[in-house]
N, C-alpha and C. Protein backbone atom coordinates (compact mmCIF):
# COMPACT_ATOMS: atom_id res chain seq x y z
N UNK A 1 48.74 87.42 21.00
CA UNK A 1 47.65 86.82 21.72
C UNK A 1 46.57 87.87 21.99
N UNK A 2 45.74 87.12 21.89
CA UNK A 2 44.23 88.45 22.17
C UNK A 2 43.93 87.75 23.74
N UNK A 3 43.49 88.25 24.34
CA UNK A 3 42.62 88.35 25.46
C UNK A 3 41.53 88.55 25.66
N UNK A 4 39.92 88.25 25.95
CA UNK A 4 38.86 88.36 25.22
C UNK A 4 38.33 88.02 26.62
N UNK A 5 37.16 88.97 27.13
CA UNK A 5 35.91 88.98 28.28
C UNK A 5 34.57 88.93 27.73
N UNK A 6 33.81 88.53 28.90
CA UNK A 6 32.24 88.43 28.20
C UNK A 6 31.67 88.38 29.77
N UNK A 7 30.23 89.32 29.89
CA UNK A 7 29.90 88.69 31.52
C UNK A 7 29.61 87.23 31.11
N UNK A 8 29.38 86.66 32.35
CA UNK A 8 28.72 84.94 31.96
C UNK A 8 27.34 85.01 32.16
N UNK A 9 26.83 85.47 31.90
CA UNK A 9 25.18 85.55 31.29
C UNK A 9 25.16 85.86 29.62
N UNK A 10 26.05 86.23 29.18
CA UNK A 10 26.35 87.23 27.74
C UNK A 10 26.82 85.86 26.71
N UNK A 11 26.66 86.29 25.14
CA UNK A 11 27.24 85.45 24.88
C UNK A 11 28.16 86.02 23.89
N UNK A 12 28.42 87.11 23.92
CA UNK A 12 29.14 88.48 23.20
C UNK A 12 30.93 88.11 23.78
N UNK A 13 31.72 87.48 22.99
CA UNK A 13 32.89 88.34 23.49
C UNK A 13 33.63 89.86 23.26
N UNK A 14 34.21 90.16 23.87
CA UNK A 14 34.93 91.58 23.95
C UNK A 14 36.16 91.06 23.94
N UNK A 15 36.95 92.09 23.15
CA UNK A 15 38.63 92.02 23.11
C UNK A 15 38.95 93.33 24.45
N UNK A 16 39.79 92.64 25.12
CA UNK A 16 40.06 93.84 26.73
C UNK A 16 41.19 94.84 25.91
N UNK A 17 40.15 95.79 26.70
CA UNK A 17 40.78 97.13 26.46
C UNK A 17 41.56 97.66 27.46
N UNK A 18 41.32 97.44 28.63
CA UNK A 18 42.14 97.70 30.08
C UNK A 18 40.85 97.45 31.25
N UNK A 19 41.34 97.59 32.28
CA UNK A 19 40.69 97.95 33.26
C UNK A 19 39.45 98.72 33.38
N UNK A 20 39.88 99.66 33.00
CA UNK A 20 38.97 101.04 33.59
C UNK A 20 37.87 100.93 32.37
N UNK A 21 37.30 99.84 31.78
CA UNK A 21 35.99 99.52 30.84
C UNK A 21 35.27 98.70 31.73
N UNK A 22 36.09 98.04 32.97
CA UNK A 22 34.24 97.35 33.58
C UNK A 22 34.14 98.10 34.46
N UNK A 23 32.66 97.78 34.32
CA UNK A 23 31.41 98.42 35.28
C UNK A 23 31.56 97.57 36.49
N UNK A 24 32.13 95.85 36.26
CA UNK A 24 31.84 95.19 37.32
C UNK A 24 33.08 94.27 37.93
N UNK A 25 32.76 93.65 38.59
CA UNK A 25 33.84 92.76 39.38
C UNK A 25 34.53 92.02 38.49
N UNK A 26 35.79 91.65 38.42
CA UNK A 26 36.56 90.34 37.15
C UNK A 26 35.97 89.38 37.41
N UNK A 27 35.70 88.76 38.71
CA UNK A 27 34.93 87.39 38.56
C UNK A 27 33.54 87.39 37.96
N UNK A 28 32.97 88.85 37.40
CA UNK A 28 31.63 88.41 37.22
C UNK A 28 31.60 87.96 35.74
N UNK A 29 32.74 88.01 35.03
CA UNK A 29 33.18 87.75 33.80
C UNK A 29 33.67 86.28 33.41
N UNK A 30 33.89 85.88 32.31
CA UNK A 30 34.61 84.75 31.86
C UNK A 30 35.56 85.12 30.61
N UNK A 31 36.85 84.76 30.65
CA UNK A 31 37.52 85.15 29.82
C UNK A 31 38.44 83.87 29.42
N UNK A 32 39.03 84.37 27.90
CA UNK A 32 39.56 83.29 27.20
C UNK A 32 40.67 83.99 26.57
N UNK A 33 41.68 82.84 25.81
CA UNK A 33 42.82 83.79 25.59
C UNK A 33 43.16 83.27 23.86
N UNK A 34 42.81 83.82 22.58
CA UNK A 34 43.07 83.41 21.73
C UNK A 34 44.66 83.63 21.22
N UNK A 35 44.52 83.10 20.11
CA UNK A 35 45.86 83.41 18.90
C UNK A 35 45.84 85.02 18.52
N UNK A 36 47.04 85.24 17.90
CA UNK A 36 46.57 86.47 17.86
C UNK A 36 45.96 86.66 16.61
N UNK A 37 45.56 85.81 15.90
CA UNK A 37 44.81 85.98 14.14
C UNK A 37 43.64 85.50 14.75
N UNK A 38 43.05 84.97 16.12
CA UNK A 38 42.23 85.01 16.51
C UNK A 38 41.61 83.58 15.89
N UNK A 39 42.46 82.34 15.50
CA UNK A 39 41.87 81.65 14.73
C UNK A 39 42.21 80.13 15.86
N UNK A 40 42.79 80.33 17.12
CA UNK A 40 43.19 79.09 17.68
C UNK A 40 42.83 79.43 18.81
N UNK A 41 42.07 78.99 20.02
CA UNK A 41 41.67 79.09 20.96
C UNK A 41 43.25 78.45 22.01
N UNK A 42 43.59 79.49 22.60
CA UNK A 42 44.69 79.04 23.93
C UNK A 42 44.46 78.70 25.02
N UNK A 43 43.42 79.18 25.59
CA UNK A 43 42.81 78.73 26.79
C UNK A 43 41.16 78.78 26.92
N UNK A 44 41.00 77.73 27.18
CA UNK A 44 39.48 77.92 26.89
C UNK A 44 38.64 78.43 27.90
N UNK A 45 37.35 78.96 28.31
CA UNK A 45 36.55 80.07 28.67
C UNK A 45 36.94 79.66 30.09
N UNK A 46 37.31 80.37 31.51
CA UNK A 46 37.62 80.43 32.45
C UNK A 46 37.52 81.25 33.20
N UNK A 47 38.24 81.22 34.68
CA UNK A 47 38.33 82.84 35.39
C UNK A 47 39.59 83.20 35.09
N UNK A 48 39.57 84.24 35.34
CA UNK A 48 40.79 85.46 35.17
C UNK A 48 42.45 85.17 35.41
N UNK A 49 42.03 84.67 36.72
CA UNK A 49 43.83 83.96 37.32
C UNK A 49 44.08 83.06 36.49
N UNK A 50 43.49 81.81 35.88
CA UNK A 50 43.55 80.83 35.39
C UNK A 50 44.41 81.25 33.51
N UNK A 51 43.27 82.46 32.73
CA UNK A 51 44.28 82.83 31.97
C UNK A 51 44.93 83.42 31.82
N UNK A 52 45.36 84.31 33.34
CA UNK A 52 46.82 85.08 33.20
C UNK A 52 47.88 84.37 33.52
N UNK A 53 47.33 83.08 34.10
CA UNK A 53 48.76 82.41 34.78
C UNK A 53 49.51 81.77 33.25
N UNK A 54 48.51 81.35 32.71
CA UNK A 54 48.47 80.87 31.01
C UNK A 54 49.30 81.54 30.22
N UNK A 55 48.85 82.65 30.37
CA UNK A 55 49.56 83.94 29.25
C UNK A 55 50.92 84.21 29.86
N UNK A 56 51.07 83.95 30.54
CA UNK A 56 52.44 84.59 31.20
C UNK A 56 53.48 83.40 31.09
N UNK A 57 53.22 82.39 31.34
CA UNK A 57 53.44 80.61 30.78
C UNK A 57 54.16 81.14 29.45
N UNK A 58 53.11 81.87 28.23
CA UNK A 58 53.34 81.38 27.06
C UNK A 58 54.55 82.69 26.68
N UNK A 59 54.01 83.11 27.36
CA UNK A 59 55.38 84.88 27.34
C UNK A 59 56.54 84.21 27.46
N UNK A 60 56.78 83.70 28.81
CA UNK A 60 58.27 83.63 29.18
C UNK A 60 58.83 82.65 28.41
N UNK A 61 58.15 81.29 27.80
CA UNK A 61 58.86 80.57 26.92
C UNK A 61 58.62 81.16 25.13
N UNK A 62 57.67 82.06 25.03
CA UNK A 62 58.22 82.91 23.71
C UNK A 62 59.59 83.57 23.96
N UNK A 63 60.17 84.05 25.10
CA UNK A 63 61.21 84.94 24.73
C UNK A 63 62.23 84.11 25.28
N UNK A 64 62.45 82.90 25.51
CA UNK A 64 63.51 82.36 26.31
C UNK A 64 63.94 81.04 24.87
């Protein structure tokens, strides 16, 4: 799975690199959570809690 930010004025996504790359607050962002070939959208453009709660969803029933 990719993980992907953009501010919401922007229309650029970014693949997250960690933390310590924003300049600004997580909410000032919108983020989305693709496939990892980057070809299926998993969660579509949101705040932050919304696609980690997502990603973590799709973790625990990948390994279970």
């Amino acid at each position: 799975m990719v993980l992907q930010y953009k501010l919401k004025k922007s229309s650029r996504w970014i693949d997250y690199k960690g933390k310590d790359k924003f300049k600004r607050k997580v909410s000032d962002y919108d983020w989305r959570l693709l496939s990892h070939d980057k070809s299926k959208l998993l969660v579509k453009p949101t705040n932050y809690t919304r696609v980690m709660k997502r990603f973590r969803q799709i973790e625990f029933f990948k390994h279970h």
